[in-house]
PDB file of N, CA and C in Angstrom:
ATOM      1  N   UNK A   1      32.857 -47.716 -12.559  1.00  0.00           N
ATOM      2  CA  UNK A   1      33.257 -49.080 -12.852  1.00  0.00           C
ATOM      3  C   UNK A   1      34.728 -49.148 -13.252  1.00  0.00           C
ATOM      4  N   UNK A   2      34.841 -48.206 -13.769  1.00  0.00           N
ATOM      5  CA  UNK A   2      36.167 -47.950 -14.663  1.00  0.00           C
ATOM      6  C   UNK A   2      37.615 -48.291 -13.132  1.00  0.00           C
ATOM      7  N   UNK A   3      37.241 -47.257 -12.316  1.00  0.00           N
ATOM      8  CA  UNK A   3      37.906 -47.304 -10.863  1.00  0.00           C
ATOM      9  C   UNK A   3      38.646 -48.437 -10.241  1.00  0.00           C
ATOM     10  N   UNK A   4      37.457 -49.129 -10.074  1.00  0.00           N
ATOM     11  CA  UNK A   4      36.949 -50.266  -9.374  1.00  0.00           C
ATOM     12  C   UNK A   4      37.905 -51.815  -9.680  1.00  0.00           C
ATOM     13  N   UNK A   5      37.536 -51.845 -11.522  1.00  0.00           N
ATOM     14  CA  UNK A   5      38.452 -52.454 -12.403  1.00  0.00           C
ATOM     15  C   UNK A   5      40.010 -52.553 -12.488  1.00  0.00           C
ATOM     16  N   UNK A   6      40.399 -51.145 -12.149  1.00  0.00           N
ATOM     17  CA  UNK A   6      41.804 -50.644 -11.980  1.00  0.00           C
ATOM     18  C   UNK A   6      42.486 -51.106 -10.607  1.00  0.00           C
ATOM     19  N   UNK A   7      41.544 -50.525  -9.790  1.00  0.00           N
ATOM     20  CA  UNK A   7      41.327 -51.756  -8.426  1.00  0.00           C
ATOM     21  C   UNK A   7      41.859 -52.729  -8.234  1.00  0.00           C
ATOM     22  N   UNK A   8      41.462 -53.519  -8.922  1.00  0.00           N
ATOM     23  CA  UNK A   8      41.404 -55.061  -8.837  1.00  0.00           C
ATOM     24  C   UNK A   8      42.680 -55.359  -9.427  1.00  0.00           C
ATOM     25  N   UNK A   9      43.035 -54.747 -10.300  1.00  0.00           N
ATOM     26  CA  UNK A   9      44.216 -55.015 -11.597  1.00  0.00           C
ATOM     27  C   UNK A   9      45.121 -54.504 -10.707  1.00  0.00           C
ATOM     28  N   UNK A  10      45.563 -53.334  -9.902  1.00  0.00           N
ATOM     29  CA  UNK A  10      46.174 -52.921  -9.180  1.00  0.00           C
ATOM     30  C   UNK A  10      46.879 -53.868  -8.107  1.00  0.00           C
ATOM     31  N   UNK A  11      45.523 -54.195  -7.432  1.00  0.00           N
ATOM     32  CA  UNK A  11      45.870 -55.324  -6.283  1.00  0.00           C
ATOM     33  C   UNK A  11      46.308 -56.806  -6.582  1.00  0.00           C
ATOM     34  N   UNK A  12      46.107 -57.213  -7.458  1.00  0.00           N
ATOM     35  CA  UNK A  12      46.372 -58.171  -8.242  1.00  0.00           C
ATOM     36  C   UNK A  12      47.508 -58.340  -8.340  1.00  0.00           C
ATOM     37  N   UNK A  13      48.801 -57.347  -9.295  1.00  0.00           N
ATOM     38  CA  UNK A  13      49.651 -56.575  -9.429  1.00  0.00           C
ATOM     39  C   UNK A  13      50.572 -56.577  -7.903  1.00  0.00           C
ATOM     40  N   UNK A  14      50.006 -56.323  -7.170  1.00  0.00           N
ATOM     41  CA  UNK A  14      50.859 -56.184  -5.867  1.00  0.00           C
ATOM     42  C   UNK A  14      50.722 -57.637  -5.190  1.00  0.00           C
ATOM     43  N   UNK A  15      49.543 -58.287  -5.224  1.00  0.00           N
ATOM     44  CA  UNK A  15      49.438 -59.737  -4.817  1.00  0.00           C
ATOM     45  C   UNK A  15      50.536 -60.483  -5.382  1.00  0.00           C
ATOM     46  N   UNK A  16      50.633 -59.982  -6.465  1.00  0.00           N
ATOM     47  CA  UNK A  16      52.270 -60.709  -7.234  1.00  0.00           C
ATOM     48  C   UNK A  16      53.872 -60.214  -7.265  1.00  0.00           C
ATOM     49  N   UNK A  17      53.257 -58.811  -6.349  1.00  0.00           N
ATOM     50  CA  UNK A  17      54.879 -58.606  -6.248  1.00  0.00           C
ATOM     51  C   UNK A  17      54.950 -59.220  -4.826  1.00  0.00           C
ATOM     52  N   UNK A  18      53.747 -59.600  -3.924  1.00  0.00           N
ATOM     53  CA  UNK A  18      54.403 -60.372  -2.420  1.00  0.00           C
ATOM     54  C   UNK A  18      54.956 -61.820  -2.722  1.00  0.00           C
ATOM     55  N   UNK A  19      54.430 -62.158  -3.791  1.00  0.00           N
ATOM     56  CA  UNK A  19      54.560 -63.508  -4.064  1.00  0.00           C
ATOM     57  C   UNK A  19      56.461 -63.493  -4.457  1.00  0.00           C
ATOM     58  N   UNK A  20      56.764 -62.458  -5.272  1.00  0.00           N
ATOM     59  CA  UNK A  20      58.021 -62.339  -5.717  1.00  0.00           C
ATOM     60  C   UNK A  20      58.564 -62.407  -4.544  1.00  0.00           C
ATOM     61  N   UNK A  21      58.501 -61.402  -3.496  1.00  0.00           N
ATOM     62  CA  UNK A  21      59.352 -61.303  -2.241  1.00  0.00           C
ATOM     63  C   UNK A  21      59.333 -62.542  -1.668  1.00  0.00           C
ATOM     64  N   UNK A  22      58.127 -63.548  -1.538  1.00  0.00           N
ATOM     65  CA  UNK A  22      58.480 -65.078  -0.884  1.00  0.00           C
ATOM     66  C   UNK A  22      58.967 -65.579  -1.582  1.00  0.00           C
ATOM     67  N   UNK A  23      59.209 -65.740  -2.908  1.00  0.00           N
ATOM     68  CA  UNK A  23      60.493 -66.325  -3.394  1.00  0.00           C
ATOM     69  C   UNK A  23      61.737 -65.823  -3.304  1.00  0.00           C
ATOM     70  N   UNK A  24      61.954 -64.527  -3.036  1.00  0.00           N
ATOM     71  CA  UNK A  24      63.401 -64.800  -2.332  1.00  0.00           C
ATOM     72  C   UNK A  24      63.384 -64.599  -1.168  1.00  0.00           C
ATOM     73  N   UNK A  25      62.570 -64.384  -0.252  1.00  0.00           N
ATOM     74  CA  UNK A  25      62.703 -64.563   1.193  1.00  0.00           C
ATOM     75  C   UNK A  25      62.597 -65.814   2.212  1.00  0.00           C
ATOM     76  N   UNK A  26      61.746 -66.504   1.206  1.00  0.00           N
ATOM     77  CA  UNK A  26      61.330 -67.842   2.181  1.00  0.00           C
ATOM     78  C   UNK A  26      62.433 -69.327   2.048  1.00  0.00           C
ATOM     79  N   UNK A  27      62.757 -69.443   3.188  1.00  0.00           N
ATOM     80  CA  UNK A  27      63.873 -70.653   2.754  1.00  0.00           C
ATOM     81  C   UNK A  27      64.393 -71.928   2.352  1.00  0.00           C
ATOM     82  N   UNK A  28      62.927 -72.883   1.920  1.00  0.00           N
ATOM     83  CA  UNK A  28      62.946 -73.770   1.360  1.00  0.00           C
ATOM     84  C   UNK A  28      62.247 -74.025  -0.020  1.00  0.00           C
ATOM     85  N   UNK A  29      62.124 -75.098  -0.892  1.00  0.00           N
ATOM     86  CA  UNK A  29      61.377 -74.978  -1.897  1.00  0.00           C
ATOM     87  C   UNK A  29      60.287 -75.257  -1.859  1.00  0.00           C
ATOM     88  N   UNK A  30      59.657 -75.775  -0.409  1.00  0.00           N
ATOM     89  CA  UNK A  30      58.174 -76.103  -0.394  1.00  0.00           C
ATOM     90  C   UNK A  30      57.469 -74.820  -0.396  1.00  0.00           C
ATOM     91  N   UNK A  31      58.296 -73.859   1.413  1.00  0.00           N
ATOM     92  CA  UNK A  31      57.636 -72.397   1.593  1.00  0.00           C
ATOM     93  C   UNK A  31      57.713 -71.775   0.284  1.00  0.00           C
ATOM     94  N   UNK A  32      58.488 -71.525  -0.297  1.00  0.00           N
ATOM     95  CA  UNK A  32      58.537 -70.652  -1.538  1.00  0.00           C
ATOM     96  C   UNK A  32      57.211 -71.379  -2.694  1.00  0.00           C
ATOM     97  N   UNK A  33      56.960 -72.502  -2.818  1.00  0.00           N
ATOM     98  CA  UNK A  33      55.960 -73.026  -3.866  1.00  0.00           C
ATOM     99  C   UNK A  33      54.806 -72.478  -3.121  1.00  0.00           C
ATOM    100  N   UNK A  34      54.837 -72.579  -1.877  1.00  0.00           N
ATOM    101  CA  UNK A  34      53.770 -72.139  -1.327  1.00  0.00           C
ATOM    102  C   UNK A  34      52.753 -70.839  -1.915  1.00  0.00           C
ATOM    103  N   UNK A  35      53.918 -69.919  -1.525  1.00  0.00           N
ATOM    104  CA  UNK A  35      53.860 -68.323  -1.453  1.00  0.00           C
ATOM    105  C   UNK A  35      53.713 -68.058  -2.408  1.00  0.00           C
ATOM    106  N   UNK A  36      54.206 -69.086  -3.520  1.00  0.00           N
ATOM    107  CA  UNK A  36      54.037 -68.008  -4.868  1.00  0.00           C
ATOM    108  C   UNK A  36      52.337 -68.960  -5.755  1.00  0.00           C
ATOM    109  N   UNK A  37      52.061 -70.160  -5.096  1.00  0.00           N
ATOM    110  CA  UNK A  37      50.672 -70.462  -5.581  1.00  0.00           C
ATOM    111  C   UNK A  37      49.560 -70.151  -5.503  1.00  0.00           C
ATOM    112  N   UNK A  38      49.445 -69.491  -3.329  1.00  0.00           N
ATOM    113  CA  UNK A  38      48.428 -68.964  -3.116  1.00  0.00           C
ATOM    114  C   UNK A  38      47.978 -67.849  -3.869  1.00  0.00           C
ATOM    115  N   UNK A  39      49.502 -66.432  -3.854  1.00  0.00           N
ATOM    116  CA  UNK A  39      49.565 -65.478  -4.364  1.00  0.00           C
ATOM    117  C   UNK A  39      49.084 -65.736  -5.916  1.00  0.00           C
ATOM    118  N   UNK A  40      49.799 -66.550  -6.202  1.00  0.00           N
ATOM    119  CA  UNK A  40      49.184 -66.435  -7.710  1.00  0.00           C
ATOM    120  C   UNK A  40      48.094 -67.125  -8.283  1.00  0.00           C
ATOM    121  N   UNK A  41      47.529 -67.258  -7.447  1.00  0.00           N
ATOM    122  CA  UNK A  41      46.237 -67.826  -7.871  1.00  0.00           C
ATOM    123  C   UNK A  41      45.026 -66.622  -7.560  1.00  0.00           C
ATOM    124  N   UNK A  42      45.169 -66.169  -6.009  1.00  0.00           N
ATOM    125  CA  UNK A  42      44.238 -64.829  -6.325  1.00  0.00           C
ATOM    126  C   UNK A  42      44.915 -63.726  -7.007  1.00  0.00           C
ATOM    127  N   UNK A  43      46.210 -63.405  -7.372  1.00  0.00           N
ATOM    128  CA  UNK A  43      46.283 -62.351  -7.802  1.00  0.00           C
ATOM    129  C   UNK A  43      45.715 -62.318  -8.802  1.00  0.00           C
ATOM    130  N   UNK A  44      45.921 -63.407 -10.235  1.00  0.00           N
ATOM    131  CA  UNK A  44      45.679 -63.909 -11.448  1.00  0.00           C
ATOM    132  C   UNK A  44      44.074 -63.664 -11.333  1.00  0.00           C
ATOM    133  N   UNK A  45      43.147 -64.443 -10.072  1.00  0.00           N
ATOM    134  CA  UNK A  45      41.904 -63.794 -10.011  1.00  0.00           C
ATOM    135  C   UNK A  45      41.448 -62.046 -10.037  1.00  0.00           C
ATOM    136  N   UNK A  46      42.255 -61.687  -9.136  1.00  0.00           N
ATOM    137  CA  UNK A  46      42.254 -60.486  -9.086  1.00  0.00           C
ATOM    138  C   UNK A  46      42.346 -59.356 -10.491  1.00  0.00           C
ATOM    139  N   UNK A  47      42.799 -59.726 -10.998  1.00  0.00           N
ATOM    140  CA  UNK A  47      43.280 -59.466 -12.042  1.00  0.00           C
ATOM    141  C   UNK A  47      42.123 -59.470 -13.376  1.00  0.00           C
ATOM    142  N   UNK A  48      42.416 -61.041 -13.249  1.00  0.00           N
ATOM    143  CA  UNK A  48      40.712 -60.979 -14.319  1.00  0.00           C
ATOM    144  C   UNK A  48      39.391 -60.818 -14.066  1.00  0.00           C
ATOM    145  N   UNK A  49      39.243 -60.810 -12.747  1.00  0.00           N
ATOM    146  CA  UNK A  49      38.187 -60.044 -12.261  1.00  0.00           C
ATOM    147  C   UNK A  49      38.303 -58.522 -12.754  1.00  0.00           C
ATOM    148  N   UNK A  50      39.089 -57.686 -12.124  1.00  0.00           N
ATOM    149  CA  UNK A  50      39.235 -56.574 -12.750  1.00  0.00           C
ATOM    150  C   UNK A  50      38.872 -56.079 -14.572  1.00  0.00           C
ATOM    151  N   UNK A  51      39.410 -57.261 -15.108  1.00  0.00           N
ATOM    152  CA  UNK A  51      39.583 -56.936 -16.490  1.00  0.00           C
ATOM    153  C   UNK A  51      38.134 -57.374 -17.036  1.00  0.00           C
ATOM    154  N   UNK A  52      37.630 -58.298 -16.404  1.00  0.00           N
ATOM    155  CA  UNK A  52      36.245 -58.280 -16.845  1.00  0.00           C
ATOM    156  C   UNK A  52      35.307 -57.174 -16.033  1.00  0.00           C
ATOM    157  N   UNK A  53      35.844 -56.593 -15.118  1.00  0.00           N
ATOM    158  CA  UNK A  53      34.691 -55.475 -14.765  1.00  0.00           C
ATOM    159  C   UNK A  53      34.847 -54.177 -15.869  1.00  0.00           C
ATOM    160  N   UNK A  54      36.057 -54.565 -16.505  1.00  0.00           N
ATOM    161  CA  UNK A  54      36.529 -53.302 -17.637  1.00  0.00           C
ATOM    162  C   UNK A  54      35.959 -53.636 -18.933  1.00  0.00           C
ATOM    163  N   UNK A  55      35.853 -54.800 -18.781  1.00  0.00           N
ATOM    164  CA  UNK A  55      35.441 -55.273 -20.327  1.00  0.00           C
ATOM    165  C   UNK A  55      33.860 -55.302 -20.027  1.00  0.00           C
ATOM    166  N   UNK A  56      32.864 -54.991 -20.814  1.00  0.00           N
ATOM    167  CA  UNK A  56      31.085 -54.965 -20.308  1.00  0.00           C
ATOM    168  C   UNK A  56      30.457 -55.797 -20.967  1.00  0.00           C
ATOM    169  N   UNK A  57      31.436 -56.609 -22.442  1.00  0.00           N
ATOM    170  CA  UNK A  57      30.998 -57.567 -22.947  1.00  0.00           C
ATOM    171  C   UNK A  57      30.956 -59.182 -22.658  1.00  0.00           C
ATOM    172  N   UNK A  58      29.390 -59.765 -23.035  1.00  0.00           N
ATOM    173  CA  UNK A  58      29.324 -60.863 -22.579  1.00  0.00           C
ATOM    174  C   UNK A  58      30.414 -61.924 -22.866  1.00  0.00           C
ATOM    175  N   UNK A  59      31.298 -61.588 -24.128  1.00  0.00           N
ATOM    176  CA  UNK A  59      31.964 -62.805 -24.244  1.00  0.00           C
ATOM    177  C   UNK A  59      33.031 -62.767 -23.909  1.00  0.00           C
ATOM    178  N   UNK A  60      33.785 -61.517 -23.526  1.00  0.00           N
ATOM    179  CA  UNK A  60      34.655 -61.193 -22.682  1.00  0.00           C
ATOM    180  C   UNK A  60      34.528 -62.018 -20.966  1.00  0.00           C
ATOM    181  N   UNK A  61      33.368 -61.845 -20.446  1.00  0.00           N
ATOM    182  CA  UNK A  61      32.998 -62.178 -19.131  1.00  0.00           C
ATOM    183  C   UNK A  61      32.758 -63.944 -19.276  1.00  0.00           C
ATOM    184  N   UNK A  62      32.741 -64.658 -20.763  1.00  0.00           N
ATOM    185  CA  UNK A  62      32.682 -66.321 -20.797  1.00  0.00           C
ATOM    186  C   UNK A  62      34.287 -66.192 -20.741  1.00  0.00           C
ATOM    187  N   UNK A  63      35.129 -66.074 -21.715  1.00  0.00           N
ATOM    188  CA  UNK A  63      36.148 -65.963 -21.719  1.00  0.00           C
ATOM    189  C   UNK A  63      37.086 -65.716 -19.949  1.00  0.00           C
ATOM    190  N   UNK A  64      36.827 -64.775 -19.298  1.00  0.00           N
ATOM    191  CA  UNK A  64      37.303 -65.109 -18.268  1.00  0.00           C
ATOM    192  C   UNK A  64      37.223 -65.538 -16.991  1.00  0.00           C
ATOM    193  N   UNK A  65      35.862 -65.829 -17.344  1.00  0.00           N
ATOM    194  CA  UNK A  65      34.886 -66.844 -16.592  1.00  0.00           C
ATOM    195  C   UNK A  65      36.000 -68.221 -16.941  1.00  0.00           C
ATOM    196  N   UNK A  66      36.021 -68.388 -17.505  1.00  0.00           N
ATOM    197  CA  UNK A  66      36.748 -70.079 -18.327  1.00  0.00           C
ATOM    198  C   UNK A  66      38.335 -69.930 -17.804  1.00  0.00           C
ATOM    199  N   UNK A  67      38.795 -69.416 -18.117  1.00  0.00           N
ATOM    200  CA  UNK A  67      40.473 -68.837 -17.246  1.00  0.00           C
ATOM    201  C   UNK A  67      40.261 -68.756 -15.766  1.00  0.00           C
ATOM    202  N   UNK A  68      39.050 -68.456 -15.569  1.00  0.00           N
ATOM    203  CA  UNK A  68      39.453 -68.167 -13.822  1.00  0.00           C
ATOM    204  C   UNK A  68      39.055 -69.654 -13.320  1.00  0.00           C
ATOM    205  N   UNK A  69      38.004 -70.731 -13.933  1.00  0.00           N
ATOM    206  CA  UNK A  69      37.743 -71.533 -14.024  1.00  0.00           C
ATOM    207  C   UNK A  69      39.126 -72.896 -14.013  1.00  0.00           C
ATOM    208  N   UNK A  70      39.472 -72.635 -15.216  1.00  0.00           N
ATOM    209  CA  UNK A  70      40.675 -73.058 -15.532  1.00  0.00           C
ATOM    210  C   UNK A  70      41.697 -73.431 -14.575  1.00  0.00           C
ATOM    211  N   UNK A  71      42.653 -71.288 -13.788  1.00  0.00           N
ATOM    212  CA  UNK A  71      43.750 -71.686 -12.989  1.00  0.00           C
ATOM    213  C   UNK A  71      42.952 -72.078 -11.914  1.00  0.00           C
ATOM    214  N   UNK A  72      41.713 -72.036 -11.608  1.00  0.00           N
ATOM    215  CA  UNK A  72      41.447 -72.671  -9.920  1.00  0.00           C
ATOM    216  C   UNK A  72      41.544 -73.936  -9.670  1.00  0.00           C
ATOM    217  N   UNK A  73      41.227 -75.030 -11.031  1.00  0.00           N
ATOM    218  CA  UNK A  73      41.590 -76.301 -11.235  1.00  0.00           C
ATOM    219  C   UNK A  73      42.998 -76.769 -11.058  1.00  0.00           C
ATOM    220  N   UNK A  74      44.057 -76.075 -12.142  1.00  0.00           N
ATOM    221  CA  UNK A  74      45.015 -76.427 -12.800  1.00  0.00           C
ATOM    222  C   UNK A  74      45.788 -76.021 -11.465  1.00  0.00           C
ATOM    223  N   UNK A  75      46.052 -74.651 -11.343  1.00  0.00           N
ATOM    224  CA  UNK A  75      47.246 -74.180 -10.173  1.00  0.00           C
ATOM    225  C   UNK A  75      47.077 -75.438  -8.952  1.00  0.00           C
ATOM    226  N   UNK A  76      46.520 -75.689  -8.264  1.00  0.00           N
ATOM    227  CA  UNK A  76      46.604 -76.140  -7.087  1.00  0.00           C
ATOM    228  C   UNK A  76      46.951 -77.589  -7.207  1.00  0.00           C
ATOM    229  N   UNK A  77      46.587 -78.411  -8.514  1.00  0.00           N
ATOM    230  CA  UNK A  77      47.228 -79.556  -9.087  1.00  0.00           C
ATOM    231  C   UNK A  77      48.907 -79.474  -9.113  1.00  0.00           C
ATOM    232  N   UNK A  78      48.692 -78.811 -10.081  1.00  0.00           N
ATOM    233  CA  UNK A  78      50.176 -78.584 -10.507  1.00  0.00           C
ATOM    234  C   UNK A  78      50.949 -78.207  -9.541  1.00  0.00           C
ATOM    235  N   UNK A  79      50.763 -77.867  -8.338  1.00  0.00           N
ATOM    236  CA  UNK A  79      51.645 -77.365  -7.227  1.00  0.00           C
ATOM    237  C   UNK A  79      51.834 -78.457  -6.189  1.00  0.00           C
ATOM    238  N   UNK A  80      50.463 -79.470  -6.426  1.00  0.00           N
ATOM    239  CA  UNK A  80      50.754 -80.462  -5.186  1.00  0.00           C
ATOM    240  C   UNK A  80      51.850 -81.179  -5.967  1.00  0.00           C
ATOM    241  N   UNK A  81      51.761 -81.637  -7.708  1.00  0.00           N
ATOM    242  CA  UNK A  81      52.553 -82.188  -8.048  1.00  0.00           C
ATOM    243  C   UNK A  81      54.339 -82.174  -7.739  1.00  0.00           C
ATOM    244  N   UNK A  82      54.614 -80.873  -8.069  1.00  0.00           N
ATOM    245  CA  UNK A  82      55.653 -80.704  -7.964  1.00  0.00           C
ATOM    246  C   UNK A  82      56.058 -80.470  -5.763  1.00  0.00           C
ATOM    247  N   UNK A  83      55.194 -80.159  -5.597  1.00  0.00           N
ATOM    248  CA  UNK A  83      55.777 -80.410  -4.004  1.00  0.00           C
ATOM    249  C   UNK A  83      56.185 -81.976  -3.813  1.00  0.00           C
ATOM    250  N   UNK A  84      55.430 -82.632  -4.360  1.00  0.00           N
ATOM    251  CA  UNK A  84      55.636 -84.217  -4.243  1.00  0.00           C
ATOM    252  C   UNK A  84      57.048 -84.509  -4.534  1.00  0.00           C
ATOM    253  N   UNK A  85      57.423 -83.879  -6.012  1.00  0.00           N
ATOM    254  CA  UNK A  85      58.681 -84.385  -6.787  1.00  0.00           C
ATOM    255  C   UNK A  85      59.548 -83.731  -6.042  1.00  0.00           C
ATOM    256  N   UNK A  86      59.118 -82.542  -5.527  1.00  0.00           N
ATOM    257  CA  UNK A  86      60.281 -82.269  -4.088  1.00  0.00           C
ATOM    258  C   UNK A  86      60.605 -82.635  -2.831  1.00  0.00           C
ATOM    259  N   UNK A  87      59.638 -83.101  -2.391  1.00  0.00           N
ATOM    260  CA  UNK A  87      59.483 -83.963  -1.254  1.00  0.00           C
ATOM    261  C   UNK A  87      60.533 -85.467  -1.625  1.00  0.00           C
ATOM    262  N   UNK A  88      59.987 -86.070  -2.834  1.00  0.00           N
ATOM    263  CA  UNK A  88      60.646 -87.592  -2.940  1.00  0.00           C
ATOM    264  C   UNK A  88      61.986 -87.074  -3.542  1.00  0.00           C
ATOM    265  N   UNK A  89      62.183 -85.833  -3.724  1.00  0.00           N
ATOM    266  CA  UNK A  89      63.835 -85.497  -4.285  1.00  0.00           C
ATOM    267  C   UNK A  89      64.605 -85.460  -2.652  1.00  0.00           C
ATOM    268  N   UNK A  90      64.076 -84.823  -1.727  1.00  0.00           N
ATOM    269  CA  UNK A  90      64.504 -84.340  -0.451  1.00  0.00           C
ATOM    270  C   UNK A  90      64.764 -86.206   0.332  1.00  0.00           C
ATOM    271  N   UNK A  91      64.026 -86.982   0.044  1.00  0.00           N
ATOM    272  CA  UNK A  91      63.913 -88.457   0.550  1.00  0.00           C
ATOM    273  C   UNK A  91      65.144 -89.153  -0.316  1.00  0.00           C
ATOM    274  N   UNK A  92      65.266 -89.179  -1.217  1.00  0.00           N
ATOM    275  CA  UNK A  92      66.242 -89.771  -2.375  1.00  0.00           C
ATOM    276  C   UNK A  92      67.697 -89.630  -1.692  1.00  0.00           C
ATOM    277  N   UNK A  93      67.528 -88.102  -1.303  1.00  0.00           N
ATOM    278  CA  UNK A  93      68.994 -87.342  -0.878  1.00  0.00           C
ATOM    279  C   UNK A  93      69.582 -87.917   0.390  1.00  0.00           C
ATOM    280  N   UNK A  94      68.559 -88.140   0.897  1.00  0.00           N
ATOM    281  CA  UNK A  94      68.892 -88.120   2.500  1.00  0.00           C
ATOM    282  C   UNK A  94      69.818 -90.028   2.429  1.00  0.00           C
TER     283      UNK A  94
END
């Protein structure tokens, strides 16, 4: 289990260093919000998945049960938001 956990935390970990590279590789501010929401939304899963396969306690597993709960709500809000305020910034300009 121990492995497995490390695993996850590992990949997680690297899910967020691709996310780093689309922020400086990708060339606008939408692609870049993009790259770094998908990424960070499973990595962040990835992650606490892992840490609850490390942790064997139940309230550990409510606890990030409720966080993973949480960014699956919150991230994808918060990202349409601000694409918007970039979008009507990109309209303003023109």
């Amino acid at each position: 289990m121990s492995t497995l956990g490390w695993l996850l935390m590992v990949t997680g970990a690297a899910l967020l260093a691709v996310a780093a590279l689309g922020l400086l590789r990708l060339p606008d501010a939408l692609s870049r919000q993009h790259a770094a929401t998908k990424a960070a939304t499973l990595a962040l899963g990835f992650m606490l998945a892992g840490l609850a396969v490390l942790q064997p306690s139940a309230a550990w597993w409510i606890r990030i049960g409720a966080l993973v709960v949480l960014l699956a709500l919150t991230v994808p809000v918060a990202s349409h938001a601000l694409a918007r305020a970039a979008a009507a910034a990109d309209q303003a300009d023109a």
